[in-house]
Protein backbone atom coordinates (compact mmCIF):
# COMPACT_ATOMS: atom_id res chain seq x y z
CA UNK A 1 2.18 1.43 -19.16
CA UNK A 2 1.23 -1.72 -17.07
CA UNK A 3 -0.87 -1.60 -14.54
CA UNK A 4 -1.60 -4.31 -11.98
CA UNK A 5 -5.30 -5.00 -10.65
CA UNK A 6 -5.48 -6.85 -7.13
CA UNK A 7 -8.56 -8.17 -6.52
CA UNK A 8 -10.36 -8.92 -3.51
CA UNK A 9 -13.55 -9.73 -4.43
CA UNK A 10 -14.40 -13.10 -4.21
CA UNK A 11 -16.75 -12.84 -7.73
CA UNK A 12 -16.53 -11.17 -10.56
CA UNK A 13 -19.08 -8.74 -8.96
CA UNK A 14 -19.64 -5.17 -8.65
CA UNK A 15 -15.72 -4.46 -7.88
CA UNK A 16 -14.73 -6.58 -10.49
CA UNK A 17 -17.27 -4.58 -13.47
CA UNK A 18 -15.74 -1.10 -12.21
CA UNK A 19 -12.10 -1.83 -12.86
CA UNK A 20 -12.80 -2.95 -16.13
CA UNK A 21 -14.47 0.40 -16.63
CA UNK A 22 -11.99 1.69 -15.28
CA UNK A 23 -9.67 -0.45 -17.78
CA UNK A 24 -11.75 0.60 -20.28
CA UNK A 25 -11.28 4.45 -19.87
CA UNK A 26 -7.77 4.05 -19.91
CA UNK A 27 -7.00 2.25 -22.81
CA UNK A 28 -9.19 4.78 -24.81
CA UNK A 29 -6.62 7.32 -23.17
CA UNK A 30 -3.65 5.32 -24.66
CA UNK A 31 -1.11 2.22 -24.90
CA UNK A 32 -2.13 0.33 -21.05
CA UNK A 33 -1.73 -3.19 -20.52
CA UNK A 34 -4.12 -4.37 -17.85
CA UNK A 35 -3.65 -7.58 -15.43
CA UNK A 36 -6.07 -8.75 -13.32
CA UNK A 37 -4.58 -10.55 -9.84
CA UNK A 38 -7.86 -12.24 -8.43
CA UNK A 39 -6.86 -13.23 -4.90
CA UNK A 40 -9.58 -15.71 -4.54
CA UNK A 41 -7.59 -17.84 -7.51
CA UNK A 42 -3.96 -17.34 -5.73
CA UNK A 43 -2.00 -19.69 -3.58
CA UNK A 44 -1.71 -17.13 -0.70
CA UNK A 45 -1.40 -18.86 3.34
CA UNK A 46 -2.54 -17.23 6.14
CA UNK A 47 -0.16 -15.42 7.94
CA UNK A 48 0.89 -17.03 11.28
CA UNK A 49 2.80 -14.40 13.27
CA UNK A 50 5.95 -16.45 13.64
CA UNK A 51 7.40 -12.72 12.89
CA UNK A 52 10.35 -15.11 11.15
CA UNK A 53 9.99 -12.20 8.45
CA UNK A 54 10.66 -9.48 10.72
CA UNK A 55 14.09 -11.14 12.13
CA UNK A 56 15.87 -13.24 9.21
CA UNK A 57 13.75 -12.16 6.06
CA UNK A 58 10.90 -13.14 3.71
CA UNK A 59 12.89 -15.54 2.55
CA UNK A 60 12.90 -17.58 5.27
CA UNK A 61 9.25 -17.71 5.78
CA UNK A 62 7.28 -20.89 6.38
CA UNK A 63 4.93 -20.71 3.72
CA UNK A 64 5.56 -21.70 0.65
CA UNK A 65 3.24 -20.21 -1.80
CA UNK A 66 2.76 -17.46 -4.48
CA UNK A 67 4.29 -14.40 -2.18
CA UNK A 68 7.04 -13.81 -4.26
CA UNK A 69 5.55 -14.45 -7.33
CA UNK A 70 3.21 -11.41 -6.56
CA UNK A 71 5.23 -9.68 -5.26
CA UNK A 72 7.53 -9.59 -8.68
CA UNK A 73 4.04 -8.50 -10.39
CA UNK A 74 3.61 -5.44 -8.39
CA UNK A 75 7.14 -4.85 -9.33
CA UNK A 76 6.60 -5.46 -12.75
CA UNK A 77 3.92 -2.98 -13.00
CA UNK A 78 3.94 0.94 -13.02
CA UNK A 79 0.68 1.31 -10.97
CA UNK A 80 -1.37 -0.94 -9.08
CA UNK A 81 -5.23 -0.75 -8.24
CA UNK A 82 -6.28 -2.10 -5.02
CA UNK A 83 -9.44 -3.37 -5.03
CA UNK A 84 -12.27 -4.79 -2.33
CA UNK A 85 -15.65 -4.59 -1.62
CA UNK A 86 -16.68 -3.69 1.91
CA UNK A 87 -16.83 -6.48 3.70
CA UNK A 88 -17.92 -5.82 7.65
CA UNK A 89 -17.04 -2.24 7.48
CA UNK A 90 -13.47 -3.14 6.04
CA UNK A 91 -11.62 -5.05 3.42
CA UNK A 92 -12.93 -8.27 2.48
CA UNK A 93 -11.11 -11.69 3.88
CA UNK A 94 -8.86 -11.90 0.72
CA UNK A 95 -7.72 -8.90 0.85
CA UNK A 96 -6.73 -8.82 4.50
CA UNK A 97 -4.92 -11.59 3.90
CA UNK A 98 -3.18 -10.17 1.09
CA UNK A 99 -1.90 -7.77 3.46
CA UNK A 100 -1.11 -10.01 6.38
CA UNK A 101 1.02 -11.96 4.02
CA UNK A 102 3.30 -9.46 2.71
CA UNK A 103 3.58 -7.59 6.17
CA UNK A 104 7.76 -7.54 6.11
CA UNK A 105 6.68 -4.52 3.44
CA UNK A 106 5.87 -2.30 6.30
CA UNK A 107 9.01 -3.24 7.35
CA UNK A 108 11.13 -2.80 4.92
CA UNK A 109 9.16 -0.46 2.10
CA UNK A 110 9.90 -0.86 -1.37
CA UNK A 111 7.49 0.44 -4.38
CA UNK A 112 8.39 4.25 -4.06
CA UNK A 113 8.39 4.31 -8.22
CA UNK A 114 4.57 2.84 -8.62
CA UNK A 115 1.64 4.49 -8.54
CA UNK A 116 -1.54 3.06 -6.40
CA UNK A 117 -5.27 4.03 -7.00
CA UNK A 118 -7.81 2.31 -4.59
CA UNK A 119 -11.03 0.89 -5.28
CA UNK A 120 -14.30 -0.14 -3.87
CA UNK A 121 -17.28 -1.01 -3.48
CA UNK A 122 -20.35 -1.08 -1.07
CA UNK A 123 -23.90 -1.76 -0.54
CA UNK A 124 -24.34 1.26 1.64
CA UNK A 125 -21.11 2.41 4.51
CA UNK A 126 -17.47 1.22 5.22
CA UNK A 127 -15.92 3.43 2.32
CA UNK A 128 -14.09 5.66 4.56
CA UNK A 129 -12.56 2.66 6.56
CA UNK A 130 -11.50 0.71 3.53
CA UNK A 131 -10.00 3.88 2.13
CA UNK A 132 -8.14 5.00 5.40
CA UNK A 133 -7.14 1.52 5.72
CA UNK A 134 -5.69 0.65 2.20
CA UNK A 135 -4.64 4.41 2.16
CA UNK A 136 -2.23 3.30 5.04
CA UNK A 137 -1.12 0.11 3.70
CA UNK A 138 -0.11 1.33 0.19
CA UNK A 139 1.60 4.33 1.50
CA UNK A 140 3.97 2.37 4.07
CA UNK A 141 4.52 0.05 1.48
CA UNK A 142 5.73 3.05 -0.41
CA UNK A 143 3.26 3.82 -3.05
CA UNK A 144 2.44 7.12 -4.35
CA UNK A 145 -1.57 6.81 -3.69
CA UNK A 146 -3.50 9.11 -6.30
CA UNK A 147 -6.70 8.51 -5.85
CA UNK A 148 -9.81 6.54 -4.18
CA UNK A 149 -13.44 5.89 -5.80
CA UNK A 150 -15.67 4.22 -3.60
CA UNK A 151 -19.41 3.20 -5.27
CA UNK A 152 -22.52 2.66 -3.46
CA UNK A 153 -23.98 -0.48 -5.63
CA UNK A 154 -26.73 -1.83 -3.24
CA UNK A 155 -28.51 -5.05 -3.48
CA UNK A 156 -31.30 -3.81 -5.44
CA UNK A 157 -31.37 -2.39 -8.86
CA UNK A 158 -30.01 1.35 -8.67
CA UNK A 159 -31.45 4.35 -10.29
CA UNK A 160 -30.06 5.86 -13.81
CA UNK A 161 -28.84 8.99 -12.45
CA UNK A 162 -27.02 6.68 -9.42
CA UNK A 163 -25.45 4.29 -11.87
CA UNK A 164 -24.63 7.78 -14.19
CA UNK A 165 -22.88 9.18 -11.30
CA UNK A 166 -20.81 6.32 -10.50
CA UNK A 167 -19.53 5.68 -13.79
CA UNK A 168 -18.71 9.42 -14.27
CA UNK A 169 -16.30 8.33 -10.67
CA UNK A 170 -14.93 5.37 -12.10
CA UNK A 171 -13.67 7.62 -15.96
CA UNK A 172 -12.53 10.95 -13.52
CA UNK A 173 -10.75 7.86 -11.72
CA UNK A 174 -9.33 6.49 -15.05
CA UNK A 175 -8.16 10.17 -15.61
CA UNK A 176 -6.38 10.95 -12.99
CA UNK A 177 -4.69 7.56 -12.81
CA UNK A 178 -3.34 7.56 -16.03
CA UNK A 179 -1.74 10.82 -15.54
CA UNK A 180 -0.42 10.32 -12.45
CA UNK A 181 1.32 7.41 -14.41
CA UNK A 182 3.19 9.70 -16.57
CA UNK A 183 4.24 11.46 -13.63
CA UNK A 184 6.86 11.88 -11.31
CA UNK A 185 6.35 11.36 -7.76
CA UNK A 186 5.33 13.92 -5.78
CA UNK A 187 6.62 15.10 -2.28
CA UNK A 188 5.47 13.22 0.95
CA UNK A 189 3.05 14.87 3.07
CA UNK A 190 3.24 15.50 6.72
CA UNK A 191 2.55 11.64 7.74
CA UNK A 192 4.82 10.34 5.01
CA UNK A 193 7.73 12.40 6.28
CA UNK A 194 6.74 11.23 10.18
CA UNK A 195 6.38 7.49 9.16
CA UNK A 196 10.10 7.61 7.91
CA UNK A 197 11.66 9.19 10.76
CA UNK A 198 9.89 6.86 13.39
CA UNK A 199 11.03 3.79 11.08
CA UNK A 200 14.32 5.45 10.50
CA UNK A 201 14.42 5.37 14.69
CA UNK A 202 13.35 2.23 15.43
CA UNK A 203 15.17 -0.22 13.20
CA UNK A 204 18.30 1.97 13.64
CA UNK A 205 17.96 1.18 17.11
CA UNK A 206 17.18 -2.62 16.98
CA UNK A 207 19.91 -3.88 14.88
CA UNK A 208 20.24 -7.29 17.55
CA UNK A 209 16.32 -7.68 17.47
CA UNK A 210 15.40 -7.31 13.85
CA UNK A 211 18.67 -7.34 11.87
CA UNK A 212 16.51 -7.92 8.89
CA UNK A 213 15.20 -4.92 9.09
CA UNK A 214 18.08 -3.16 10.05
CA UNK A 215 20.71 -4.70 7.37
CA UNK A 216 17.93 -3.39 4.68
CA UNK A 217 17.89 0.16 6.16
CA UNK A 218 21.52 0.26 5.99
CA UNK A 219 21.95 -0.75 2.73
CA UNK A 220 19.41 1.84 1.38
CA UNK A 221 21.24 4.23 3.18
CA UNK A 222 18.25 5.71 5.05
CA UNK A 223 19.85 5.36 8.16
CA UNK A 224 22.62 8.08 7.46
CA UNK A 225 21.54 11.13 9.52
CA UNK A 226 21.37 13.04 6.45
CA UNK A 227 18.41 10.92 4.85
CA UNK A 228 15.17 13.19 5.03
CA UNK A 229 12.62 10.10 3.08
CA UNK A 230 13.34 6.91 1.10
CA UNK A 231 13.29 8.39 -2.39
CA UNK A 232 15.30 11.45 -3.85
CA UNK A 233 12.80 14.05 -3.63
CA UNK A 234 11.65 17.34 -2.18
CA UNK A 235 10.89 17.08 1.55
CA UNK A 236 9.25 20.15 2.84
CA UNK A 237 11.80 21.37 5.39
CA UNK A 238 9.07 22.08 8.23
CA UNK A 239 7.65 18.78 8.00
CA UNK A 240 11.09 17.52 7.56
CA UNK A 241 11.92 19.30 11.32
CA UNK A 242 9.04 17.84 12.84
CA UNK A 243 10.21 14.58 11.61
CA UNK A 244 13.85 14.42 13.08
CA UNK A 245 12.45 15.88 16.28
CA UNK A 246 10.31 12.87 16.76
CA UNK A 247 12.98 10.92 15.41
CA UNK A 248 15.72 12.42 18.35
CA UNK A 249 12.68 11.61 20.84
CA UNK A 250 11.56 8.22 20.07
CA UNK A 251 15.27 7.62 20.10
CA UNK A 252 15.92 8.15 23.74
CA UNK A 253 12.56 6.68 24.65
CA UNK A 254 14.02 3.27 22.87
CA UNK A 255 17.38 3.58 24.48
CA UNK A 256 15.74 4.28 28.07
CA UNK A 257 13.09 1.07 27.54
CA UNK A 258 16.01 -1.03 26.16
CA UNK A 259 18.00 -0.15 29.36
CA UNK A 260 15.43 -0.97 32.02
CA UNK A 261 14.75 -4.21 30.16
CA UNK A 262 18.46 -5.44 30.38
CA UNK A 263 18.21 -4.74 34.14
């Protein structure tokens, strides 16, 4: 198994010392390759909105830099750990950027077989809104996310029984990472299923203003009406309802707004 760590720290700090923990637990577990991604060593631009990605495709972006080359790496791998210290309440400025770059994934999903497990760090709040934000960024991007650990590391030196406790996080982590690895991937929840239909409406609906978008649909053949998720697997049929309900509704709203624009 290969598993792919992105780093956001700018150091080899706290974040850093808890995925090779993390590492560490796993190999004892079995055969895993580990490679370590530090963002603050990649050629990675600043997004500038030109939303060129959206309409004719990554390809044709700007910025010519190490996108695709990471991209291929989370490709290569069969997990990926996302990792950032808190960093105003959030992810840190590499990371952010990270995710800026490679927007057109939101787009146009593509890493339904890997496996995600998210990381960080803190020197006291901000977990929950680096988890609910990488949580949401993973997931559209089509990982399977199995787990968060979040450690409170302050400034100061921490206590035995703290430092105890997180480590005991970071191995449960390892755990249930590794066998989520030798998994297969479970069915969506409720905002998986939702997500879908609302892309499925919109870029089904905007073939003229993002045939990128639309021209990838297509081809995956999530557009067909029978499509229930991106992947082959079982869609629980209630949230599956509420799904092409919302679907049939944001539908009409786009066809109505599209009509009163073109008067």
């Amino acid at each position: 198994m290969k598993v792919l760590v992105i780093m956001g720290s700018p150091r080899k700090g706290n974040t850093y010392r808890a995925a090779k923990k993390i590492e560490e637990s796993m190999r004892s577990m079995g055969n895993v390759e580990f490679e370590y991604l530090m963002l603050k060593d990649a050629d990675l631009s600043q997004c500038s909105g030109c939303f060129v990605c959206f309409i004719k495709g990554e390809n044709h972006c700007p910025h010519k830099d190490d996108a695709s080359v990471i991209e291929q790496k989370m490709h290569a791998a069969d997990g990926v750990i996302f990792a950032t210290p808190v960093y105003g309440m959030n992810v840190s400025a590499l990371m952010k950027t990270f995710i800026d770059r490679f927007s057109y994934i939101f787009h146009r999903p593509r890493f339904f077989d890997k496996k995600a497990l998210l990381l960080s760090t803190t020197g006291a709040l901000g977990l929950k809104e680096v988890f609910d934000y990488l949580k949401l960024v993973a997931g559209v991007w089509g990982f399977e996310v199995v787990h968060s650990v979040g450690l409170v590391t302050p400034p100061m030196q921490i206590s035995n029984k703290k430092e105890q406790e997180n480590n005991q996080k970071l191995e449960k982590a390892a755990f249930v990472f590794y066998n989520a690895l030798q998994k297969k991937r479970r069915s969506p929840g409720l905002r998986d299923v939702f997500i879908f239909h609302a892309q499925k409406a919109s870029f089904g609906e905007l073939g003229q203003n993002s045939p990128a978008d639309y021209t990838y649909w297509k081809e995956k053949g999530w557009l067909s009406p029978k499509a229930k998720y991106y992947v082959d697997v079982r869609v629980n049929p209630v949230y599956n309802a509420i799904g092409w309900i919302s679907e049939q509704m944001l539908k009409r709203k786009m066809r109505k707004d599209l009509v009163e624009l073109q008067k």
